[in-house]
PDB file of N, CA and C in Angstrom:
ATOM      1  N   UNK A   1     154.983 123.536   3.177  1.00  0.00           N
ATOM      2  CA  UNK A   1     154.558 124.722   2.471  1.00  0.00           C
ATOM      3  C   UNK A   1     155.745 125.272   1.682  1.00  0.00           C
ATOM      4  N   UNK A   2     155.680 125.822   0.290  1.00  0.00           N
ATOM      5  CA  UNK A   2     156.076 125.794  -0.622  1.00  0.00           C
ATOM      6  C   UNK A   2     156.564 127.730  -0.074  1.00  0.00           C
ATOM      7  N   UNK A   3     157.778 128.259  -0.505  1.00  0.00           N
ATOM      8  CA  UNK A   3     158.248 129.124  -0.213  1.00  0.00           C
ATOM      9  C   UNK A   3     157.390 130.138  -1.251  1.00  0.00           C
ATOM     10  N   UNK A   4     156.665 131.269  -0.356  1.00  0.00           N
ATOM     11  CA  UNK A   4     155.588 132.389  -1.652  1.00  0.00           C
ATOM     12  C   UNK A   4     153.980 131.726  -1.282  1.00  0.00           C
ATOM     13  N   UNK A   5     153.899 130.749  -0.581  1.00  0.00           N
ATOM     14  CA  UNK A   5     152.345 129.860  -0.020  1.00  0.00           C
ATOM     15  C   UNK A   5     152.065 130.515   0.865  1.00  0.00           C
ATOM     16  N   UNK A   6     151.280 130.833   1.167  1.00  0.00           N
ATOM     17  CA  UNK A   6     150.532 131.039   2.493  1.00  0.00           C
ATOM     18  C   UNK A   6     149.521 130.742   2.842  1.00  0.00           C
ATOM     19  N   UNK A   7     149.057 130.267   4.599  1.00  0.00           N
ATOM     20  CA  UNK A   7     148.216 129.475   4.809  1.00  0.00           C
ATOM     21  C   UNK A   7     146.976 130.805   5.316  1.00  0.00           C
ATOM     22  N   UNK A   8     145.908 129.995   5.247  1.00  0.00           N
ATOM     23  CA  UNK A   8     145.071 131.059   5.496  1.00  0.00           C
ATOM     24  C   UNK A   8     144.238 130.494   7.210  1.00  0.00           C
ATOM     25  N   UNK A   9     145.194 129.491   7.557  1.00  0.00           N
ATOM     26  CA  UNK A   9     144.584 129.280   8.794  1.00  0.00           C
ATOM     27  C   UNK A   9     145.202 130.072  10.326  1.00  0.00           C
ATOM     28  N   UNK A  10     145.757 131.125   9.777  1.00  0.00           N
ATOM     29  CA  UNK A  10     146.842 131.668  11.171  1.00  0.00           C
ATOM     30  C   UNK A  10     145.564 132.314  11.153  1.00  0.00           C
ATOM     31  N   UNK A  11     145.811 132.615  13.094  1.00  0.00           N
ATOM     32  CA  UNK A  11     145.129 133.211  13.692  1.00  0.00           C
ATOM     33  C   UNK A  11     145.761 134.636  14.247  1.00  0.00           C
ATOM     34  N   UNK A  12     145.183 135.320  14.277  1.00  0.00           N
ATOM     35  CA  UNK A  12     145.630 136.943  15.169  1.00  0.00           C
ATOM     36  C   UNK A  12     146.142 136.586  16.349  1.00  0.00           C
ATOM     37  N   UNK A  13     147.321 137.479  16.900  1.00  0.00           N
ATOM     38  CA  UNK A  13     148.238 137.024  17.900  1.00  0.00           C
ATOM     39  C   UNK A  13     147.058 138.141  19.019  1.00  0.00           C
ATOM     40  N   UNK A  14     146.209 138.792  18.473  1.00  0.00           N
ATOM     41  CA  UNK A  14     145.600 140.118  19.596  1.00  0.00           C
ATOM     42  C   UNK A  14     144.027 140.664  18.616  1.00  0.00           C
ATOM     43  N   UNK A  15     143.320 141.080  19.371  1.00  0.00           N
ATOM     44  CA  UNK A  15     142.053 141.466  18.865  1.00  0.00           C
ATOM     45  C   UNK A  15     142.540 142.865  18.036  1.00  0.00           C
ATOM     46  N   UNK A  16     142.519 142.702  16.781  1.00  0.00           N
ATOM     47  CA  UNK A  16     142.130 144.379  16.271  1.00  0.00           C
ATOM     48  C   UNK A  16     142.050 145.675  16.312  1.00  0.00           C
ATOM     49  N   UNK A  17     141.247 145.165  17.300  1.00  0.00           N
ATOM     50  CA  UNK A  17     140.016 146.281  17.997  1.00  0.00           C
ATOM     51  C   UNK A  17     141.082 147.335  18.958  1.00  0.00           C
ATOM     52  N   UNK A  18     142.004 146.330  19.844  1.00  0.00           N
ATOM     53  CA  UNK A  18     142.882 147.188  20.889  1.00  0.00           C
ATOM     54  C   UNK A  18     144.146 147.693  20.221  1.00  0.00           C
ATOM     55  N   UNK A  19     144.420 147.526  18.810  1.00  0.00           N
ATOM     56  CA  UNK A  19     145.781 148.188  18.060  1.00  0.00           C
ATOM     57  C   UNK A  19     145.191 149.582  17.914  1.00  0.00           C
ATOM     58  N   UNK A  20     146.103 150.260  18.042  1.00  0.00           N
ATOM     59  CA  UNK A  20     145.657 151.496  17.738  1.00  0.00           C
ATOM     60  C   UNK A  20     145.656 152.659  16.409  1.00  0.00           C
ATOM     61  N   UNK A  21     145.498 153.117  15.772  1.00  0.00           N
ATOM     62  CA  UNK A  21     145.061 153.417  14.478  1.00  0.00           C
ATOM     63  C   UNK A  21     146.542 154.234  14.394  1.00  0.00           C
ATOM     64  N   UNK A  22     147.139 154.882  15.123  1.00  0.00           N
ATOM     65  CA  UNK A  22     148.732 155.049  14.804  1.00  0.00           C
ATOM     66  C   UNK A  22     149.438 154.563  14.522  1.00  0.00           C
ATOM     67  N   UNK A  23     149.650 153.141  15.445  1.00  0.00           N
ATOM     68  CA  UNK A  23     151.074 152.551  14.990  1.00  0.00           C
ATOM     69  C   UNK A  23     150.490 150.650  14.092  1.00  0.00           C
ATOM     70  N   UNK A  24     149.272 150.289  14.136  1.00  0.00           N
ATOM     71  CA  UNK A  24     149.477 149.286  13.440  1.00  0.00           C
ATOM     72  C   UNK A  24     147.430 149.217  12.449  1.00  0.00           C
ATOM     73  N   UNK A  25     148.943 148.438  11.217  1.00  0.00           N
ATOM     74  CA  UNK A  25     147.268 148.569  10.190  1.00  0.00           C
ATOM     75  C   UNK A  25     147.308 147.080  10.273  1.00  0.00           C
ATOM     76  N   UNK A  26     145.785 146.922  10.232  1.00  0.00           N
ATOM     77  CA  UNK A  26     145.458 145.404  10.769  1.00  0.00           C
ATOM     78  C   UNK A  26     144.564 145.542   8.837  1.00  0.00           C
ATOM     79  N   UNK A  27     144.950 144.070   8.461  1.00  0.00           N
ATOM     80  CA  UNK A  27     144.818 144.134   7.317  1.00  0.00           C
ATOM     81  C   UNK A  27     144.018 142.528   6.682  1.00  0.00           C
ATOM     82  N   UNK A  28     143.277 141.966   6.030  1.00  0.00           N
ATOM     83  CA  UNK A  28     142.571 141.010   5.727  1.00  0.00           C
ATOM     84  C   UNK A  28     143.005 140.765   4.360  1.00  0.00           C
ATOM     85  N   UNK A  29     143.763 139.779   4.024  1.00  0.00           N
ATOM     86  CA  UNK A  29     143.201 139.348   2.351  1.00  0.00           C
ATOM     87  C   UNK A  29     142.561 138.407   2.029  1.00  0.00           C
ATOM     88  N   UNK A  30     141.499 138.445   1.239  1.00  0.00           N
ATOM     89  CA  UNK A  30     140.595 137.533   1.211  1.00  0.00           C
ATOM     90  C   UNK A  30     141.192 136.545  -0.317  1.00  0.00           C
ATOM     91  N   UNK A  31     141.205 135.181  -0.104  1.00  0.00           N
ATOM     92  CA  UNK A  31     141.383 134.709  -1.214  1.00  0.00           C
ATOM     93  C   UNK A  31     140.434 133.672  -1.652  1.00  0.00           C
ATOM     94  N   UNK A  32     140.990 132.506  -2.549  1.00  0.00           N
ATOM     95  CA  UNK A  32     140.326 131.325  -2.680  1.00  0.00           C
ATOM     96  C   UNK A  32     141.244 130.242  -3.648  1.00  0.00           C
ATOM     97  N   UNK A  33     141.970 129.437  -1.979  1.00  0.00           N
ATOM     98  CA  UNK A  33     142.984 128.696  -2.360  1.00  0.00           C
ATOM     99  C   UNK A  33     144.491 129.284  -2.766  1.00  0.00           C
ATOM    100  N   UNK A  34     145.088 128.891  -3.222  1.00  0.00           N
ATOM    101  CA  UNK A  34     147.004 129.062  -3.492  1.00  0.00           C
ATOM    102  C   UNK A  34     146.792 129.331  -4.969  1.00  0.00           C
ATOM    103  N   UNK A  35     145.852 130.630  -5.912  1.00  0.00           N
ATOM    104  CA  UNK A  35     145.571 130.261  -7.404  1.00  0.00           C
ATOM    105  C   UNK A  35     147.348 131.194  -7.575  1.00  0.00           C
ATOM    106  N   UNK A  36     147.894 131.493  -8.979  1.00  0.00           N
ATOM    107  CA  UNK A  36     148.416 132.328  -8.893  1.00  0.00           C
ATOM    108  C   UNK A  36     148.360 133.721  -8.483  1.00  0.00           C
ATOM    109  N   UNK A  37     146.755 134.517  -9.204  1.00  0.00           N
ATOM    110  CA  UNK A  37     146.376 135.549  -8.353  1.00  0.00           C
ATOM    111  C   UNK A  37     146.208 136.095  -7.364  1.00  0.00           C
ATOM    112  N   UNK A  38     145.764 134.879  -6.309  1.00  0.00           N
ATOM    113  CA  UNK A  38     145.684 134.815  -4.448  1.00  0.00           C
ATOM    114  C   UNK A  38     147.682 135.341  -4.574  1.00  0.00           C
ATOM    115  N   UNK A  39     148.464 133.980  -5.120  1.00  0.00           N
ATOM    116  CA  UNK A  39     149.780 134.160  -4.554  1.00  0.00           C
ATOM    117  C   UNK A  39     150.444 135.446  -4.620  1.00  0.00           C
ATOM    118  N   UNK A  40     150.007 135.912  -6.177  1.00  0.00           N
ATOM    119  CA  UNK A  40     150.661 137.446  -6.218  1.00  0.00           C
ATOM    120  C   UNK A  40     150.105 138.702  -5.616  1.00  0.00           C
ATOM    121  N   UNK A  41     148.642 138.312  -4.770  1.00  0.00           N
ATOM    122  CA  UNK A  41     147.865 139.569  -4.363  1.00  0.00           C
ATOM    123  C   UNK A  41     149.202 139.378  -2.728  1.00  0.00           C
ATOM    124  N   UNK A  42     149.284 138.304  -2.626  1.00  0.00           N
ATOM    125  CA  UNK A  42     149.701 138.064  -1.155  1.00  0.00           C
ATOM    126  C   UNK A  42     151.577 138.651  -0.982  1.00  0.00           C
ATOM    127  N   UNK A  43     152.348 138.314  -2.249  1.00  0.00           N
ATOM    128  CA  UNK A  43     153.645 139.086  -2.539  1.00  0.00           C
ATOM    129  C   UNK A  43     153.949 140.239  -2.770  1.00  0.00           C
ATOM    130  N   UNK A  44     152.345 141.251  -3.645  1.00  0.00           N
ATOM    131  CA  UNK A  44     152.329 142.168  -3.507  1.00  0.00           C
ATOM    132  C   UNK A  44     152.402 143.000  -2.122  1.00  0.00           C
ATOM    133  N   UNK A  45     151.061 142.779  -1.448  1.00  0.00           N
ATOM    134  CA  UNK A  45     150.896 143.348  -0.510  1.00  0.00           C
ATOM    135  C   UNK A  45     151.713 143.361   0.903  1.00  0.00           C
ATOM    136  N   UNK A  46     153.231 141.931   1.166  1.00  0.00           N
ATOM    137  CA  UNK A  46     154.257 142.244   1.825  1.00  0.00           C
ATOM    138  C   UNK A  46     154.728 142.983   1.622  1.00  0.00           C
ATOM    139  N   UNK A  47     155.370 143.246   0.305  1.00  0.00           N
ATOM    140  CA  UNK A  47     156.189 143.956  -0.356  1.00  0.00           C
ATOM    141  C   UNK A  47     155.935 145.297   0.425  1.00  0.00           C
ATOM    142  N   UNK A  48     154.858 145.645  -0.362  1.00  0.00           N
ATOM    143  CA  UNK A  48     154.212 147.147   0.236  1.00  0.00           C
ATOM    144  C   UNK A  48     154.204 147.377   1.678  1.00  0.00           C
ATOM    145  N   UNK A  49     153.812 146.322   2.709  1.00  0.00           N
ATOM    146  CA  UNK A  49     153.637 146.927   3.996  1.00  0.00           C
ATOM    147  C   UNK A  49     154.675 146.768   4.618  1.00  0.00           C
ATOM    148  N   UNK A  50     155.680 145.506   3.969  1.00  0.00           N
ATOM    149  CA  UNK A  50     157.826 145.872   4.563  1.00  0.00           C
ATOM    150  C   UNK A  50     158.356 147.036   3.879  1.00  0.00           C
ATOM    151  N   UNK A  51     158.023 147.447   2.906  1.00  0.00           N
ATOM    152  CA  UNK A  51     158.499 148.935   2.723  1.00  0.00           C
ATOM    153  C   UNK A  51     158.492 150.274   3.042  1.00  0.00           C
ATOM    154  N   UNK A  52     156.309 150.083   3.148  1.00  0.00           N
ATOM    155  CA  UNK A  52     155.711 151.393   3.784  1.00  0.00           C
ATOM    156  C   UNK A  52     155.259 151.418   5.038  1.00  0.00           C
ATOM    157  N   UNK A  53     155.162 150.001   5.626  1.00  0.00           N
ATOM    158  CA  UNK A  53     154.929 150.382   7.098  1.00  0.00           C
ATOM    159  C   UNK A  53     155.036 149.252   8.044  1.00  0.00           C
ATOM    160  N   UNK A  54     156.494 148.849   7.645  1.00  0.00           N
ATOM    161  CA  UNK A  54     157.499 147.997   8.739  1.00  0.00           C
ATOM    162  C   UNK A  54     157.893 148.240  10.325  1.00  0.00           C
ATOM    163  N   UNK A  55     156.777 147.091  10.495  1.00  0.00           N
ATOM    164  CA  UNK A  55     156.862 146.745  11.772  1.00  0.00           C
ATOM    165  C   UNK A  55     155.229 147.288  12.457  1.00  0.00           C
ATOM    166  N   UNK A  56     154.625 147.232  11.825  1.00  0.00           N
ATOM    167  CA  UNK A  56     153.450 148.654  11.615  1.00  0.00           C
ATOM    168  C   UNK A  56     151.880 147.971  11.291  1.00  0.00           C
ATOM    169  N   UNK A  57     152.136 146.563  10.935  1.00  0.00           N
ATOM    170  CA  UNK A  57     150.929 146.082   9.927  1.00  0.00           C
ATOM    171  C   UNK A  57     150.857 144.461  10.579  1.00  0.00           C
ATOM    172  N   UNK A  58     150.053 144.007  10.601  1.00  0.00           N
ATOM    173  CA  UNK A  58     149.066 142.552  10.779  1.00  0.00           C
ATOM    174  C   UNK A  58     148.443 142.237   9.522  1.00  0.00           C
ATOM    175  N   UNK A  59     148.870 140.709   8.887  1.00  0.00           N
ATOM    176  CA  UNK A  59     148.063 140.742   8.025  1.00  0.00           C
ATOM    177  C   UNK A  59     147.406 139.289   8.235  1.00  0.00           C
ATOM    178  N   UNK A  60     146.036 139.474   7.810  1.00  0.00           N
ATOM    179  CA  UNK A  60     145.379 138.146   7.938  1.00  0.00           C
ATOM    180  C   UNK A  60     144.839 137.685   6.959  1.00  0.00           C
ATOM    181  N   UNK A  61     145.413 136.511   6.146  1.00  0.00           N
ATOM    182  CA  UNK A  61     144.924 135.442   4.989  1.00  0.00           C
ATOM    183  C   UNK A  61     143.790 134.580   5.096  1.00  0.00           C
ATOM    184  N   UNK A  62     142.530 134.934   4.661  1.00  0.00           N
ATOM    185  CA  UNK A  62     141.204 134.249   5.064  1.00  0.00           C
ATOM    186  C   UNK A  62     141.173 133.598   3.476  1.00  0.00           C
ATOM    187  N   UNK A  63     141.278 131.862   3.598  1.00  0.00           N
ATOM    188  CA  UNK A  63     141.267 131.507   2.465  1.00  0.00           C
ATOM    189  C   UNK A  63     139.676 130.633   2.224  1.00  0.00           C
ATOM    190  N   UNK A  64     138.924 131.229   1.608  1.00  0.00           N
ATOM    191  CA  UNK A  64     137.419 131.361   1.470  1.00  0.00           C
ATOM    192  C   UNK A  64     136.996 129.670   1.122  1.00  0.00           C
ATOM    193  N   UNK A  65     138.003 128.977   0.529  1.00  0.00           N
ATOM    194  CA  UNK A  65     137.337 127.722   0.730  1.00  0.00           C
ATOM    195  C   UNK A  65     137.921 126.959   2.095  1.00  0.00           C
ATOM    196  N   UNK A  66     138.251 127.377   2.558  1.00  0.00           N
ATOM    197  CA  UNK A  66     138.500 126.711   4.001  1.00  0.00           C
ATOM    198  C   UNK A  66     137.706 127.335   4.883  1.00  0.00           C
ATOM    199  N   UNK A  67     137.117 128.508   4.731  1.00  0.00           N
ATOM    200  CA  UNK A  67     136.271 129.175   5.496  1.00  0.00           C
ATOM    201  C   UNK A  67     135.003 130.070   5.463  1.00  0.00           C
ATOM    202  N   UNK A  68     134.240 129.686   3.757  1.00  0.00           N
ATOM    203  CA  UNK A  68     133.243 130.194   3.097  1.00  0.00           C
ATOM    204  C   UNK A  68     132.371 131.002   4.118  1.00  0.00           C
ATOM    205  N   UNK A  69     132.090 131.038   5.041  1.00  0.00           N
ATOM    206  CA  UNK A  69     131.519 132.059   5.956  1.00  0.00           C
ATOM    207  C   UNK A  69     132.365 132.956   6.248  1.00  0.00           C
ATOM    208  N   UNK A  70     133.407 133.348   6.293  1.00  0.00           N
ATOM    209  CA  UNK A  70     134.136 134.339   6.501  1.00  0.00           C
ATOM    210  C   UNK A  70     133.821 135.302   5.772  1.00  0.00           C
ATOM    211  N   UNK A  71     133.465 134.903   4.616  1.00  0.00           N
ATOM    212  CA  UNK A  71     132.967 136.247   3.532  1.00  0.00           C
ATOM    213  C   UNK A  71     131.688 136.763   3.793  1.00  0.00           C
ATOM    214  N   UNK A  72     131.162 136.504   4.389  1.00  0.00           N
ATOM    215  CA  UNK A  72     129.704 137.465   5.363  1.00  0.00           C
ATOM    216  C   UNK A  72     130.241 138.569   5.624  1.00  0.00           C
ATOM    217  N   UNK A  73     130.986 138.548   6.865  1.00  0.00           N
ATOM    218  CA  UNK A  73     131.495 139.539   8.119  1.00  0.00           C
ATOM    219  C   UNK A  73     131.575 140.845   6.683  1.00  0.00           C
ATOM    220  N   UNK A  74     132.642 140.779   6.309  1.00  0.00           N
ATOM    221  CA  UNK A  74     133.547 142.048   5.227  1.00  0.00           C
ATOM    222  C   UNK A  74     132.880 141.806   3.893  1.00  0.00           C
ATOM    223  N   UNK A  75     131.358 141.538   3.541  1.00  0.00           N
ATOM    224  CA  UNK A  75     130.561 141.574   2.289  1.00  0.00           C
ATOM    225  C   UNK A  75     131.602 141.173   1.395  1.00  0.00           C
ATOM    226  N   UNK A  76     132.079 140.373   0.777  1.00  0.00           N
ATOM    227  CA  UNK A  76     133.125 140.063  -0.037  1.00  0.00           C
ATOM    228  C   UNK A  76     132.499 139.237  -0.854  1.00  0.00           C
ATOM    229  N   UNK A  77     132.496 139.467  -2.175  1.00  0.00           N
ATOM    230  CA  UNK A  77     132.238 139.443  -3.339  1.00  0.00           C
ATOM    231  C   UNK A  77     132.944 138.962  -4.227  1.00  0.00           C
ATOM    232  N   UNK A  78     134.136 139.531  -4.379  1.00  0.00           N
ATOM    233  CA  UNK A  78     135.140 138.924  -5.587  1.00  0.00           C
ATOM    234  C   UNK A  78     136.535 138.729  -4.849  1.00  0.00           C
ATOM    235  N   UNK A  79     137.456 137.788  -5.150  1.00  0.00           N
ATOM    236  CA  UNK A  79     138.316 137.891  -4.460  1.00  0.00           C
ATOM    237  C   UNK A  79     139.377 137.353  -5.712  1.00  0.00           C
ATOM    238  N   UNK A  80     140.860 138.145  -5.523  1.00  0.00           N
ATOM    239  CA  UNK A  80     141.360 138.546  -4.020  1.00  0.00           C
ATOM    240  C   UNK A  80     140.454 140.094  -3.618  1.00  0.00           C
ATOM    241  N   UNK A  81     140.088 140.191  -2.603  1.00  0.00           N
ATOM    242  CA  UNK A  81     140.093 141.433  -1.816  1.00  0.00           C
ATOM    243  C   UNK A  81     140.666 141.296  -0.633  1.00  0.00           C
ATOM    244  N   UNK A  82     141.012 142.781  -0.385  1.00  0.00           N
ATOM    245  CA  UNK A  82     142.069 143.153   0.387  1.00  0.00           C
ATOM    246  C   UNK A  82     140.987 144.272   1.571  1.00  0.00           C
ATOM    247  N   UNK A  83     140.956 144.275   2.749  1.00  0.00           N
ATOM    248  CA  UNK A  83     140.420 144.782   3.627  1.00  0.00           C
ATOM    249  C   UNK A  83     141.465 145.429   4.820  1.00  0.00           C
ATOM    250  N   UNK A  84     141.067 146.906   4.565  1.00  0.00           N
ATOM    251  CA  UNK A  84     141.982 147.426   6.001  1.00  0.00           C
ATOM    252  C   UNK A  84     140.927 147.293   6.809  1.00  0.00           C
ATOM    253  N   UNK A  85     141.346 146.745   8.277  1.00  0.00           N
ATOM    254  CA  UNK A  85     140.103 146.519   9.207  1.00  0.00           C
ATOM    255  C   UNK A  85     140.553 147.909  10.106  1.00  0.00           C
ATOM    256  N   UNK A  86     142.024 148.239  10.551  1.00  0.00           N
ATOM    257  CA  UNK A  86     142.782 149.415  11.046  1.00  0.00           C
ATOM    258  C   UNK A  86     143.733 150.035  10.542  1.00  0.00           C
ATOM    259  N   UNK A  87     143.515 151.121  10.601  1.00  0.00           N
ATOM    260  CA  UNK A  87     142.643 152.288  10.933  1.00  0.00           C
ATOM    261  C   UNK A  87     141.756 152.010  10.414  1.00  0.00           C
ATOM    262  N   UNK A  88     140.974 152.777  11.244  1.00  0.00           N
ATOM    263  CA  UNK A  88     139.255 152.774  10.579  1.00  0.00           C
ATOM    264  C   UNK A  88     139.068 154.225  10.016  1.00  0.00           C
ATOM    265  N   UNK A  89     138.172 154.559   9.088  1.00  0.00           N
ATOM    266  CA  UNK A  89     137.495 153.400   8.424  1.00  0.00           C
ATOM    267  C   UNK A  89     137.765 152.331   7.744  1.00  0.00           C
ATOM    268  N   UNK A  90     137.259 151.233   7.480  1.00  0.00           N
ATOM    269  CA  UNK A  90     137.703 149.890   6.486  1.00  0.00           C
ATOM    270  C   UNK A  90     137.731 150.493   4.965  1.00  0.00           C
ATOM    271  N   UNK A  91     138.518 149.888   4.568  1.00  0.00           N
ATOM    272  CA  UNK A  91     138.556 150.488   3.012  1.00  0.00           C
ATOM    273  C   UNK A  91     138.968 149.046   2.554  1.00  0.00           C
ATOM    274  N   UNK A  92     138.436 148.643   1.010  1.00  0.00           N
ATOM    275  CA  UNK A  92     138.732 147.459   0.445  1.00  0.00           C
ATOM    276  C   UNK A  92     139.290 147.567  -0.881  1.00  0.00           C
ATOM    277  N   UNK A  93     139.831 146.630  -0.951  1.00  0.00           N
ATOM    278  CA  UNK A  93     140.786 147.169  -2.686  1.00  0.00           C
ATOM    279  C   UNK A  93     140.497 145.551  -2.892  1.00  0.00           C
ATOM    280  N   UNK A  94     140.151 145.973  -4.733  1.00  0.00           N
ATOM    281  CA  UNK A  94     140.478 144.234  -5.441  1.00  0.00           C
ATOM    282  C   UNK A  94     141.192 144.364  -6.317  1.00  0.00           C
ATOM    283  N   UNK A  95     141.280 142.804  -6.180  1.00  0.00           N
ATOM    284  CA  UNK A  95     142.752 142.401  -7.311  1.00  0.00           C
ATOM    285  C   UNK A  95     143.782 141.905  -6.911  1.00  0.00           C
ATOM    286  N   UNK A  96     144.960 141.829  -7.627  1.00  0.00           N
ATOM    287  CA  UNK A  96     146.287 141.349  -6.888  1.00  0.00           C
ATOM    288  C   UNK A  96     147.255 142.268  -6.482  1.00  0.00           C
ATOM    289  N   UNK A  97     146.905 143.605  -6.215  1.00  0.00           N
ATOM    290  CA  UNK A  97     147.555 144.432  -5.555  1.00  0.00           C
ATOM    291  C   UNK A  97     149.115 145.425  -6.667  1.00  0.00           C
ATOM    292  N   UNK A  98     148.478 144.830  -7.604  1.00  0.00           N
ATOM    293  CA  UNK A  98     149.786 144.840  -8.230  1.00  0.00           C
ATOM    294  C   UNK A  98     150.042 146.542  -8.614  1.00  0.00           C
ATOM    295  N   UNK A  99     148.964 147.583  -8.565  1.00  0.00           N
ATOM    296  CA  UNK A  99     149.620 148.596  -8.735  1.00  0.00           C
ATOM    297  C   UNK A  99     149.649 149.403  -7.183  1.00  0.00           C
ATOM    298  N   UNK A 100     151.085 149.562  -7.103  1.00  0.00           N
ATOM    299  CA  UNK A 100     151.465 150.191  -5.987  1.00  0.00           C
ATOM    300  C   UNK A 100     150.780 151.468  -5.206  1.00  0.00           C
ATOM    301  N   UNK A 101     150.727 152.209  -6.416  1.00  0.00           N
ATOM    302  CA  UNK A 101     150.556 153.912  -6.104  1.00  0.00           C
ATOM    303  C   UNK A 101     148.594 153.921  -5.669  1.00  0.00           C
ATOM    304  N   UNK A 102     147.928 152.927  -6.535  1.00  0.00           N
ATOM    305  CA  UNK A 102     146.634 152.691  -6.285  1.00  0.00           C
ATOM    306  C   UNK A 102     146.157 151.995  -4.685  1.00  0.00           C
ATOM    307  N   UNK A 103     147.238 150.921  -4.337  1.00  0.00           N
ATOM    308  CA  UNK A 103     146.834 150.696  -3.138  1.00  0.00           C
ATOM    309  C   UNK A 103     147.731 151.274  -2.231  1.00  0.00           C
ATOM    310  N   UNK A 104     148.824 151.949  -1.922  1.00  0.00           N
ATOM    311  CA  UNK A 104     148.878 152.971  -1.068  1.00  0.00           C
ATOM    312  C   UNK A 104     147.956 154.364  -0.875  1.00  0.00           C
ATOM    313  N   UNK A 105     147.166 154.741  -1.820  1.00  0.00           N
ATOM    314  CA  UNK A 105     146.294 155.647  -1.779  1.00  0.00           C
ATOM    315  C   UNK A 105     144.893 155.120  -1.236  1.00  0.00           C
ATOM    316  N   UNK A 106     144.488 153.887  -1.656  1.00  0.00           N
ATOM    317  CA  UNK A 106     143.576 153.327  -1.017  1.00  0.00           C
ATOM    318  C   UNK A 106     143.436 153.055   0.678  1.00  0.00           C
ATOM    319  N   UNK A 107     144.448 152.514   0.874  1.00  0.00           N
ATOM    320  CA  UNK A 107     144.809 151.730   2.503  1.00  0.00           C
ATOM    321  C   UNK A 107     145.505 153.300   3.535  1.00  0.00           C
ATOM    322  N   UNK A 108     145.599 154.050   2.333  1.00  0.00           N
ATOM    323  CA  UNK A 108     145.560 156.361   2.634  1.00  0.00           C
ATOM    324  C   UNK A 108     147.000 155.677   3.697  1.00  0.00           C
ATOM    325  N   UNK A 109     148.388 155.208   2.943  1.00  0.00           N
ATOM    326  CA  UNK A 109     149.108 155.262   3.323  1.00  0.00           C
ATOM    327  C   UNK A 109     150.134 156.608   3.184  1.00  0.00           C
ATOM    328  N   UNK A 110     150.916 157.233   3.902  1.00  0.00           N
ATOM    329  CA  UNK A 110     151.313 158.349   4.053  1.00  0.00           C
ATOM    330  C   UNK A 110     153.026 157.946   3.371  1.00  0.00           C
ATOM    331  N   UNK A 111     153.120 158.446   2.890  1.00  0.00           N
ATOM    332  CA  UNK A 111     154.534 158.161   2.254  1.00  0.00           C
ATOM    333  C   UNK A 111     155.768 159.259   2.787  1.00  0.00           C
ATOM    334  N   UNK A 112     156.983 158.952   3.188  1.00  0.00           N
ATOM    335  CA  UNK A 112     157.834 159.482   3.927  1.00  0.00           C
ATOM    336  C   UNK A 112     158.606 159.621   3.128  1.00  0.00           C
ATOM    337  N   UNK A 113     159.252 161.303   2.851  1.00  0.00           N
ATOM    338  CA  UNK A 113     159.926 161.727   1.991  1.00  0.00           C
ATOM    339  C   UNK A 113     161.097 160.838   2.587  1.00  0.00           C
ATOM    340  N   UNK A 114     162.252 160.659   0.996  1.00  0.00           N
ATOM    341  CA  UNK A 114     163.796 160.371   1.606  1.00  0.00           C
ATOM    342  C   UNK A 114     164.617 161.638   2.158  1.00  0.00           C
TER     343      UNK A 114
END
């Protein structure tokens, strides 16, 4: 695997369900395949959650042709989409993540003055 690739076959180290909506956001990106768009939705959205909420976030790469039923569960439609599964409620953002201020307001991340 090519450094900036990511596989979409990792599995969750823990169910979801038992993180708790304080300290970790459990997070889904939905793609289809290694296109450039998948790659930059996926560089974006480190970026953002090692900056805004390191040590804090799970993220899970569901890559839709390796797993075309996966897109049932989270109604997914166009991809990339991006799914907070925690905190709840789920909130979904599309695209490649690329404007910052739009998906920290979406995923209702709290920003910490310097």
């Amino acid at each position: 695997m090519q450094k900036g690739e990511f596989s979409g076959k990792r599995k969750p180290k823990a169910d979801p369900v038992e993180a708790t909506a304080s300290e970790t956001y459990w997070l889904r990106l939905y793609v289809a395949g290694q296109t450039p768009k998948s790659l930059v939705a996926f560089a974006n959205l480190k970026r953002i959650c090692e900056e805004h909420l390191p040590g804090r976030y799970h993220i899970d790469v569901i890559d839709l042709l390796e797993q075309p039923q996966a897109a049932r569960a989270d109604q997914i439609l166009v991809i990339p989409t991006l799914v907070r599964k925690l905190p709840e409620p789920a909130r979904k953002i599309i695209g490649d993540l690329s404007n910052e201020d739009r998906v920290l307001v979406a995923l209702e991340i709290e920003l910490v003055p310097s």
